[in-house]
PDB file of N, CA and C in Angstrom:
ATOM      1  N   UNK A   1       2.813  14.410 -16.856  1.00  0.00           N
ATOM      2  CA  UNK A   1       2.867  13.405 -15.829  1.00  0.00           C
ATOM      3  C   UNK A   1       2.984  14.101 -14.476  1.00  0.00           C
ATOM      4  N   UNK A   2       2.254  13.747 -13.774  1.00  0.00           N
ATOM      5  CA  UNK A   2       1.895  14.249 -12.280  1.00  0.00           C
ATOM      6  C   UNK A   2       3.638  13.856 -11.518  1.00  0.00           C
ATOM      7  N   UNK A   3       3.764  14.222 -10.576  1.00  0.00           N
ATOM      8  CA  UNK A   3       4.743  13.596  -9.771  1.00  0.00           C
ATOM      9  C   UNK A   3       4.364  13.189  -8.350  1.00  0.00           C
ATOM     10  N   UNK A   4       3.950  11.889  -7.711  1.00  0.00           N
ATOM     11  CA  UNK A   4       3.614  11.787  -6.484  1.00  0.00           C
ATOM     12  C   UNK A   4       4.757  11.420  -5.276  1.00  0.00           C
ATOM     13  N   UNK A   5       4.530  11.606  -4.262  1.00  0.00           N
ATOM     14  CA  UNK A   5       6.425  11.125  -3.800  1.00  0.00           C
ATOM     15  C   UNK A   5       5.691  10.031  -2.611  1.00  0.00           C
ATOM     16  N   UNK A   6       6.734   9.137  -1.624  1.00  0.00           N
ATOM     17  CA  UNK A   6       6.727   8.484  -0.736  1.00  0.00           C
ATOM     18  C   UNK A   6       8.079   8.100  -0.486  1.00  0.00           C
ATOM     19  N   UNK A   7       8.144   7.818   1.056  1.00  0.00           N
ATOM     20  CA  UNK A   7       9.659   7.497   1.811  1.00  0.00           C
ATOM     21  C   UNK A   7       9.379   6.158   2.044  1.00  0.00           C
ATOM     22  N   UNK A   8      10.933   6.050   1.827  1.00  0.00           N
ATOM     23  CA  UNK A   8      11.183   4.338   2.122  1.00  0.00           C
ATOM     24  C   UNK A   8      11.468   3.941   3.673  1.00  0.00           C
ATOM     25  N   UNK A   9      10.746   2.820   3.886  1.00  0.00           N
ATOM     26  CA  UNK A   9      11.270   2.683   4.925  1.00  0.00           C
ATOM     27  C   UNK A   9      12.303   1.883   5.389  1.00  0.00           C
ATOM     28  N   UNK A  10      12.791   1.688   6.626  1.00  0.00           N
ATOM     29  CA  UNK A  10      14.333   0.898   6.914  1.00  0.00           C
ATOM     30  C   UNK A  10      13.860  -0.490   6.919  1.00  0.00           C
ATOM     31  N   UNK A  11      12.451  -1.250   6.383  1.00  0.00           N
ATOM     32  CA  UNK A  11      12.405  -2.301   5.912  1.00  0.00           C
ATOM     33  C   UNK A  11      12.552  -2.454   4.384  1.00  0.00           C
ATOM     34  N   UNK A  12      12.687  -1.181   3.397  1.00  0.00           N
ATOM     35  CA  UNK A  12      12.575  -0.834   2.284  1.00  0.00           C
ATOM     36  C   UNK A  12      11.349  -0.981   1.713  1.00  0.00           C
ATOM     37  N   UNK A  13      10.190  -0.902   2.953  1.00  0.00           N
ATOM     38  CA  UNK A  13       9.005  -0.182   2.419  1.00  0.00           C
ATOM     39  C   UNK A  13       8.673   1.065   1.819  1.00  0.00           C
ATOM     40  N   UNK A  14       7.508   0.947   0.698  1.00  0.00           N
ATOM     41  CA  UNK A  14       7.059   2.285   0.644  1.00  0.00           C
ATOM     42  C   UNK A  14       5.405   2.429   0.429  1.00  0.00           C
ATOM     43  N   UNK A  15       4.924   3.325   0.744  1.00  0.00           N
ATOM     44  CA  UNK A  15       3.357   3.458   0.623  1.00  0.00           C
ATOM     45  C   UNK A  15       2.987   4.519  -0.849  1.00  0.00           C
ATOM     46  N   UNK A  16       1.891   3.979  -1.607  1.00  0.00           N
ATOM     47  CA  UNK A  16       1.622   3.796  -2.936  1.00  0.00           C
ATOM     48  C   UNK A  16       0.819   4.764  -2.630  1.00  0.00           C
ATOM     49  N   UNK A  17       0.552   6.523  -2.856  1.00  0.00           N
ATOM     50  CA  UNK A  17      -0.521   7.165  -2.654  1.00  0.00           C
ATOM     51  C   UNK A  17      -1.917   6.930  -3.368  1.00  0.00           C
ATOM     52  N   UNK A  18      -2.869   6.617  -2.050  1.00  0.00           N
ATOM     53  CA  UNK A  18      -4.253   6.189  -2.566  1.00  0.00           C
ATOM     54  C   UNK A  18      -4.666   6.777  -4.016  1.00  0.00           C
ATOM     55  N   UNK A  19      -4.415   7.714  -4.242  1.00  0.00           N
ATOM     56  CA  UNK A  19      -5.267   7.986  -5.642  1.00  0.00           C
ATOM     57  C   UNK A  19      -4.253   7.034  -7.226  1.00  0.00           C
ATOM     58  N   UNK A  20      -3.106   7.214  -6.468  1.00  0.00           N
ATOM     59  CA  UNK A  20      -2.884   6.166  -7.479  1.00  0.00           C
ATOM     60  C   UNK A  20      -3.070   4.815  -7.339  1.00  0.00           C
ATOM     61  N   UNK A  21      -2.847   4.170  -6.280  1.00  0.00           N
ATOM     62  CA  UNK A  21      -3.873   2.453  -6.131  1.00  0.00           C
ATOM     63  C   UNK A  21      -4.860   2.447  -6.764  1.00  0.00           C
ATOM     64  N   UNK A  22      -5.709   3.870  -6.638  1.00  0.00           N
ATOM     65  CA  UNK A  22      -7.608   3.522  -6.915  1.00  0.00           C
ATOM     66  C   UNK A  22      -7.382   3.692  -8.294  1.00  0.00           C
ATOM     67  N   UNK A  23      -6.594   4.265  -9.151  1.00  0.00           N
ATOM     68  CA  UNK A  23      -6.118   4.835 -10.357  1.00  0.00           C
ATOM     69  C   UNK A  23      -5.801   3.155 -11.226  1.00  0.00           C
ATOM     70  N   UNK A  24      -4.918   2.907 -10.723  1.00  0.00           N
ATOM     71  CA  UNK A  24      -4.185   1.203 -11.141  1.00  0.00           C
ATOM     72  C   UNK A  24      -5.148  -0.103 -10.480  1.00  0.00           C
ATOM     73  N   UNK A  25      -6.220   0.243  -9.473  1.00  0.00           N
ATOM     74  CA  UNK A  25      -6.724  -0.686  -9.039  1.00  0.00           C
ATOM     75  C   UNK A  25      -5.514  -1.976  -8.412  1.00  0.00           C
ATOM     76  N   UNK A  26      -4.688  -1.351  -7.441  1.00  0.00           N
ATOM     77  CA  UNK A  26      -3.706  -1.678  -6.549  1.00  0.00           C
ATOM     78  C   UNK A  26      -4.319  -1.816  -5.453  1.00  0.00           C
ATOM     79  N   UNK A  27      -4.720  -3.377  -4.791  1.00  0.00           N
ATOM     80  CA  UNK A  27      -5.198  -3.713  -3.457  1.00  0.00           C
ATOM     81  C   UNK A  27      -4.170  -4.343  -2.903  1.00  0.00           C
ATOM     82  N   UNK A  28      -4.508  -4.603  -1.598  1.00  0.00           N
ATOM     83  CA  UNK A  28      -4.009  -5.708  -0.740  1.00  0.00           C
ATOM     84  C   UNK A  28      -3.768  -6.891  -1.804  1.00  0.00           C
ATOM     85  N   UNK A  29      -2.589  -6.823  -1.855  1.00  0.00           N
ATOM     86  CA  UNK A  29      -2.095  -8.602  -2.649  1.00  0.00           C
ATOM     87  C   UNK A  29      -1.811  -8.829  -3.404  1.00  0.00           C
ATOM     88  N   UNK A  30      -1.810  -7.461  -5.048  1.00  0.00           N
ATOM     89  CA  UNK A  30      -1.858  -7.317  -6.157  1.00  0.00           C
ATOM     90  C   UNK A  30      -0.358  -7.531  -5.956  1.00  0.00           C
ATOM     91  N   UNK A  31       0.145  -7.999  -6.952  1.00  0.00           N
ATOM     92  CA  UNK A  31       1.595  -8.593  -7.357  1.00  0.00           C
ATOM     93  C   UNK A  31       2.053  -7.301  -8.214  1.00  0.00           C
ATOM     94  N   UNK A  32       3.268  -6.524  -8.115  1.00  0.00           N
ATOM     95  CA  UNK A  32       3.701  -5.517  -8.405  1.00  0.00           C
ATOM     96  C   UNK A  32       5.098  -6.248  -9.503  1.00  0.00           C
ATOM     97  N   UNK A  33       5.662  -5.444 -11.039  1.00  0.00           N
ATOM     98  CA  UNK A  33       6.595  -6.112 -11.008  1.00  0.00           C
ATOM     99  C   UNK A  33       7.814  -4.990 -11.399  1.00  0.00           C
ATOM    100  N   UNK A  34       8.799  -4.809 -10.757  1.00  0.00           N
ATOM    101  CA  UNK A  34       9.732  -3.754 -11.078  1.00  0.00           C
ATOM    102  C   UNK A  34      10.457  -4.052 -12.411  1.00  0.00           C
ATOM    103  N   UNK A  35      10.517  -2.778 -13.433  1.00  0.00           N
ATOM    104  CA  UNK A  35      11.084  -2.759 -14.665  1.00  0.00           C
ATOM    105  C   UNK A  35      12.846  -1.736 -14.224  1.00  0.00           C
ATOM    106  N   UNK A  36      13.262  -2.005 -14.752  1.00  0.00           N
ATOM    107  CA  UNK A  36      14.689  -0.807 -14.910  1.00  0.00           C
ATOM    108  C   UNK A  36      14.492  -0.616 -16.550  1.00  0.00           C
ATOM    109  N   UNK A  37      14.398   0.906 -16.694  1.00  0.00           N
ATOM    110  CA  UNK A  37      14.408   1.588 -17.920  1.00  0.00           C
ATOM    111  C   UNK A  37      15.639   2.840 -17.759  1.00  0.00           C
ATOM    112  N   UNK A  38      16.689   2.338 -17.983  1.00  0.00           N
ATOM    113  CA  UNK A  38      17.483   3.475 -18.553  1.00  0.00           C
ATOM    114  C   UNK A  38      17.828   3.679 -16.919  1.00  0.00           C
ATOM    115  N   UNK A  39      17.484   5.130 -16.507  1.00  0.00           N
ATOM    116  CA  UNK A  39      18.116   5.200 -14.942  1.00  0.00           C
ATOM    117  C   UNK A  39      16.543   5.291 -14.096  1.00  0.00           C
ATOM    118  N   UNK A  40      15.633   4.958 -15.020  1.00  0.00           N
ATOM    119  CA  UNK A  40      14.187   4.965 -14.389  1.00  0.00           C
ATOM    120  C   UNK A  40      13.896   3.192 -13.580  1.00  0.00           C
ATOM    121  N   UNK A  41      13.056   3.713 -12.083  1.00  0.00           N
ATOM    122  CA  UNK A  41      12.818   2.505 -11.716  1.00  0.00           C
ATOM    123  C   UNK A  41      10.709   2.664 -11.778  1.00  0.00           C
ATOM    124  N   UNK A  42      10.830   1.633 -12.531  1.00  0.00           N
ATOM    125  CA  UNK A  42       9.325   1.656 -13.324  1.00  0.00           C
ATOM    126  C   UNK A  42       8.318   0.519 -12.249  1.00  0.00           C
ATOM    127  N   UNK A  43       7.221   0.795 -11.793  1.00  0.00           N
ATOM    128  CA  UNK A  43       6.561  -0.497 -11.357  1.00  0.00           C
ATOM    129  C   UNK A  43       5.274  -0.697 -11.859  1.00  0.00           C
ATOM    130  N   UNK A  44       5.165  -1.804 -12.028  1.00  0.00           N
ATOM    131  CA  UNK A  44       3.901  -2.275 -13.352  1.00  0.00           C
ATOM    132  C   UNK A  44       3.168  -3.163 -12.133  1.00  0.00           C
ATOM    133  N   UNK A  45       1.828  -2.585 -12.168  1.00  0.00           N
ATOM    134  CA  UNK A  45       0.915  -3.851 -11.376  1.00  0.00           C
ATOM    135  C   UNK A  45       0.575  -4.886 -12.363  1.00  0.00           C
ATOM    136  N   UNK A  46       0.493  -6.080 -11.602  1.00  0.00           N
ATOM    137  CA  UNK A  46       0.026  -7.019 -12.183  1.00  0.00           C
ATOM    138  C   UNK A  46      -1.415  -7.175 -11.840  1.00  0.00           C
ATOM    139  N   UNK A  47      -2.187  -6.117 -12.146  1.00  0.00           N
ATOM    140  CA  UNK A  47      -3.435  -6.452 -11.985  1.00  0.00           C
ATOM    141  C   UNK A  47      -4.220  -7.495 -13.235  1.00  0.00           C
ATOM    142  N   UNK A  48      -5.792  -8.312 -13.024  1.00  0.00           N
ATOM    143  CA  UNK A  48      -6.040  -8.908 -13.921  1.00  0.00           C
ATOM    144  C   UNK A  48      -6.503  -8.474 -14.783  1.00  0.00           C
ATOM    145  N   UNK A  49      -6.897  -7.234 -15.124  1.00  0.00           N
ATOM    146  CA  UNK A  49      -6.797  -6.458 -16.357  1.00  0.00           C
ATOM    147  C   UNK A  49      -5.463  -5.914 -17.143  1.00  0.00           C
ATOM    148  N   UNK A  50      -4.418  -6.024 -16.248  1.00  0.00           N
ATOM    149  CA  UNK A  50      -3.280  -6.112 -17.511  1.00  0.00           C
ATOM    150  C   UNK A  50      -2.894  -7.272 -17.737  1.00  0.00           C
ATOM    151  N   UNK A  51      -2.879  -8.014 -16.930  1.00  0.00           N
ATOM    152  CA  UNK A  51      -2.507  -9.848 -17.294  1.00  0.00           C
ATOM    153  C   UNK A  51      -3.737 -10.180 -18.796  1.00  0.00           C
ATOM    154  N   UNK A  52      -5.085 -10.063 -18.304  1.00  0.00           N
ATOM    155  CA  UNK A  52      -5.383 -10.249 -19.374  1.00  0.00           C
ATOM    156  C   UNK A  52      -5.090  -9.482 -20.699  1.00  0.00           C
ATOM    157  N   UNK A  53      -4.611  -8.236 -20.833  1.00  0.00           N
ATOM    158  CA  UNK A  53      -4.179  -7.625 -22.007  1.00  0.00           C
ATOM    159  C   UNK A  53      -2.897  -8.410 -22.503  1.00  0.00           C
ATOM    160  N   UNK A  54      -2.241  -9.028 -22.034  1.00  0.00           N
ATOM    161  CA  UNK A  54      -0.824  -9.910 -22.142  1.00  0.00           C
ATOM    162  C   UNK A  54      -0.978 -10.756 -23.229  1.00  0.00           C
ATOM    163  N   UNK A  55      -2.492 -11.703 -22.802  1.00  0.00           N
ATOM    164  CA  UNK A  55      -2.737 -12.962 -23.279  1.00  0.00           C
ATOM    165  C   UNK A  55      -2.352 -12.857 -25.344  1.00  0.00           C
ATOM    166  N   UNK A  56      -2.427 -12.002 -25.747  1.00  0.00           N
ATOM    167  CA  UNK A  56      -2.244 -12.728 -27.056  1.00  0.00           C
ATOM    168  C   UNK A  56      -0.871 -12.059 -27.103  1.00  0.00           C
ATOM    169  N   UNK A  57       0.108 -11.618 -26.984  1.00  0.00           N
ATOM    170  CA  UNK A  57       1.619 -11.390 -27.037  1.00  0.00           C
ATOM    171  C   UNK A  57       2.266 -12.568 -26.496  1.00  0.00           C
ATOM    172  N   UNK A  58       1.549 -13.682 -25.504  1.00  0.00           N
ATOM    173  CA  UNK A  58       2.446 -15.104 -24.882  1.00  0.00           C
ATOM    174  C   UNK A  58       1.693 -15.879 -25.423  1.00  0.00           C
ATOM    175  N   UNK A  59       1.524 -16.020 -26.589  1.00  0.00           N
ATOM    176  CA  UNK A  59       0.486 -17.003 -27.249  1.00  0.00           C
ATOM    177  C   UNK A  59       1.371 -18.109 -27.462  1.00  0.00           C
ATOM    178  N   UNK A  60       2.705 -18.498 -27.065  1.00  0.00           N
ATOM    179  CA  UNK A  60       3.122 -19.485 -27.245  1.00  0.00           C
ATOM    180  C   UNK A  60       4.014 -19.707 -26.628  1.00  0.00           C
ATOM    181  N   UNK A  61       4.555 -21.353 -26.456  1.00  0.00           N
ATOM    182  CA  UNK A  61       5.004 -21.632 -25.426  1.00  0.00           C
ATOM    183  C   UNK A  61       5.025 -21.665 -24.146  1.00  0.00           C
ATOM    184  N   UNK A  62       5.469 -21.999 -22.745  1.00  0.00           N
ATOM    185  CA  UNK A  62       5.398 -21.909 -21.681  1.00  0.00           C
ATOM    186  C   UNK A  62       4.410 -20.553 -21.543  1.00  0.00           C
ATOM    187  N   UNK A  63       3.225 -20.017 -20.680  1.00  0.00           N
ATOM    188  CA  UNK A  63       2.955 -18.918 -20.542  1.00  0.00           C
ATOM    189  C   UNK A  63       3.072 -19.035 -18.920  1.00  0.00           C
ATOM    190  N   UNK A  64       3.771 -17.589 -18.821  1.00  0.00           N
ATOM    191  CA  UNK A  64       4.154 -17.009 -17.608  1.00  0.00           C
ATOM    192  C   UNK A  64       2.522 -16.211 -17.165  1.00  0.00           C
ATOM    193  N   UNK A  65       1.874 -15.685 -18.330  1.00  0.00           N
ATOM    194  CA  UNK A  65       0.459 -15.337 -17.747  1.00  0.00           C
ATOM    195  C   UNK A  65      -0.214 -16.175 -17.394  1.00  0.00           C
ATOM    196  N   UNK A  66      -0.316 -17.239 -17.855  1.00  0.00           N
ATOM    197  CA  UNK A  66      -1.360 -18.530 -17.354  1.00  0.00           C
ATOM    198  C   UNK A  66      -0.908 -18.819 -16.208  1.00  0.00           C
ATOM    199  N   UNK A  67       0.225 -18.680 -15.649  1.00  0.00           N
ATOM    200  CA  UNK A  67       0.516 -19.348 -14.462  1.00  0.00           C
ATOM    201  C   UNK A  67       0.376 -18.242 -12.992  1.00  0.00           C
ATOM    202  N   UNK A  68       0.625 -16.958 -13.826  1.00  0.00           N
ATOM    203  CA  UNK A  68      -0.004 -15.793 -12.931  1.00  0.00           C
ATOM    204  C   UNK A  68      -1.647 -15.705 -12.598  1.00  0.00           C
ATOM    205  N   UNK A  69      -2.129 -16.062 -13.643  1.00  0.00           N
ATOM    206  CA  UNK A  69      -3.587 -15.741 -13.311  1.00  0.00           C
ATOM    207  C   UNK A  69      -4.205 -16.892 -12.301  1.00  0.00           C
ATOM    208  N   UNK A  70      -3.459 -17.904 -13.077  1.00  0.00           N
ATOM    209  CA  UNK A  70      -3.716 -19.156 -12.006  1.00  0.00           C
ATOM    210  C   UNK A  70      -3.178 -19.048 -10.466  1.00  0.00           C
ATOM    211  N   UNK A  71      -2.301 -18.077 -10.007  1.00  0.00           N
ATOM    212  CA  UNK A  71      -1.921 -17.746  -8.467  1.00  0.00           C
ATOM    213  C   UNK A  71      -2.780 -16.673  -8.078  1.00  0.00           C
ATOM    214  N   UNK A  72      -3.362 -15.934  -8.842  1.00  0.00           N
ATOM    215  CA  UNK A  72      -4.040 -14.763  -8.593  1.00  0.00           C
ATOM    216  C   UNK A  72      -5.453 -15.578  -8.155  1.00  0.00           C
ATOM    217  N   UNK A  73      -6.131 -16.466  -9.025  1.00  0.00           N
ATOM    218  CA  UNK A  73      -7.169 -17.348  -9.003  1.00  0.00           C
ATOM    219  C   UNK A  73      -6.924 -18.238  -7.429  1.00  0.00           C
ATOM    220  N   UNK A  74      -6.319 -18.538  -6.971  1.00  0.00           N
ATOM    221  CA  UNK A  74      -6.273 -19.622  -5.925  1.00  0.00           C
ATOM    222  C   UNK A  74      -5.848 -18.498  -4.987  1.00  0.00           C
ATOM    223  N   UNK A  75      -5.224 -17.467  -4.953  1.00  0.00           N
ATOM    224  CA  UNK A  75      -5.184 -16.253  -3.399  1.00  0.00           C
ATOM    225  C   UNK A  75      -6.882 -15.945  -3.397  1.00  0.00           C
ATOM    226  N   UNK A  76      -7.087 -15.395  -4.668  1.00  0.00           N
ATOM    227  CA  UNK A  76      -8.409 -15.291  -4.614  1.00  0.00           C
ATOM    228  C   UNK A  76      -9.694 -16.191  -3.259  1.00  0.00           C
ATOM    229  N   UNK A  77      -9.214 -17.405  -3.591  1.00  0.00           N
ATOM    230  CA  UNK A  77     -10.006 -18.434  -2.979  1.00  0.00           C
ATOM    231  C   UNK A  77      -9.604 -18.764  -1.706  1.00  0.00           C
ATOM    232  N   UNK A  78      -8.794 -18.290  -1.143  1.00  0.00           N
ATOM    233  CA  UNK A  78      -7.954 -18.333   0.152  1.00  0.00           C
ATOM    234  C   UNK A  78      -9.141 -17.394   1.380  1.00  0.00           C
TER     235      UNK A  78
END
């Protein structure tokens, strides 16, 4: 595993080095979602190629993916 770094800023920004955006396909708008693993802070894009990999693990009940893809679908159209 590579190690890439970035500083936070005093808004608690941070900037995502381009090769990994183009890597994860991380644009303007993509919904990011933070995991805590152990003392690791993990961030998972919610791009629509992993939302769609989701779809048969929430095959039931309320789906939290259907309702993501459906916000992703209407920014889209904005």
């Amino acid at each position: 595993m590579k190690r890439e770094f970035s500083t936070v800023t005093t808004k608690g920004q941070l900037v995502i080095p381009s090769k990994l955006r183009r890597k994860y396909s991380i644009r303007k708008g993509t919904k990011v979602a933070f995991l805590e693993e152990g003392e690791r802070l993990v961030l998972q894009p919610l791009t629509p190629e992993y939302l769609r990999s989701l779809r048969g693990s929430l095959a039931e009940g309320p789906s939290a993916l259907k309702d993501l893809l459906e916000e992703r679908k209407r920014e889209r159209e904005l």
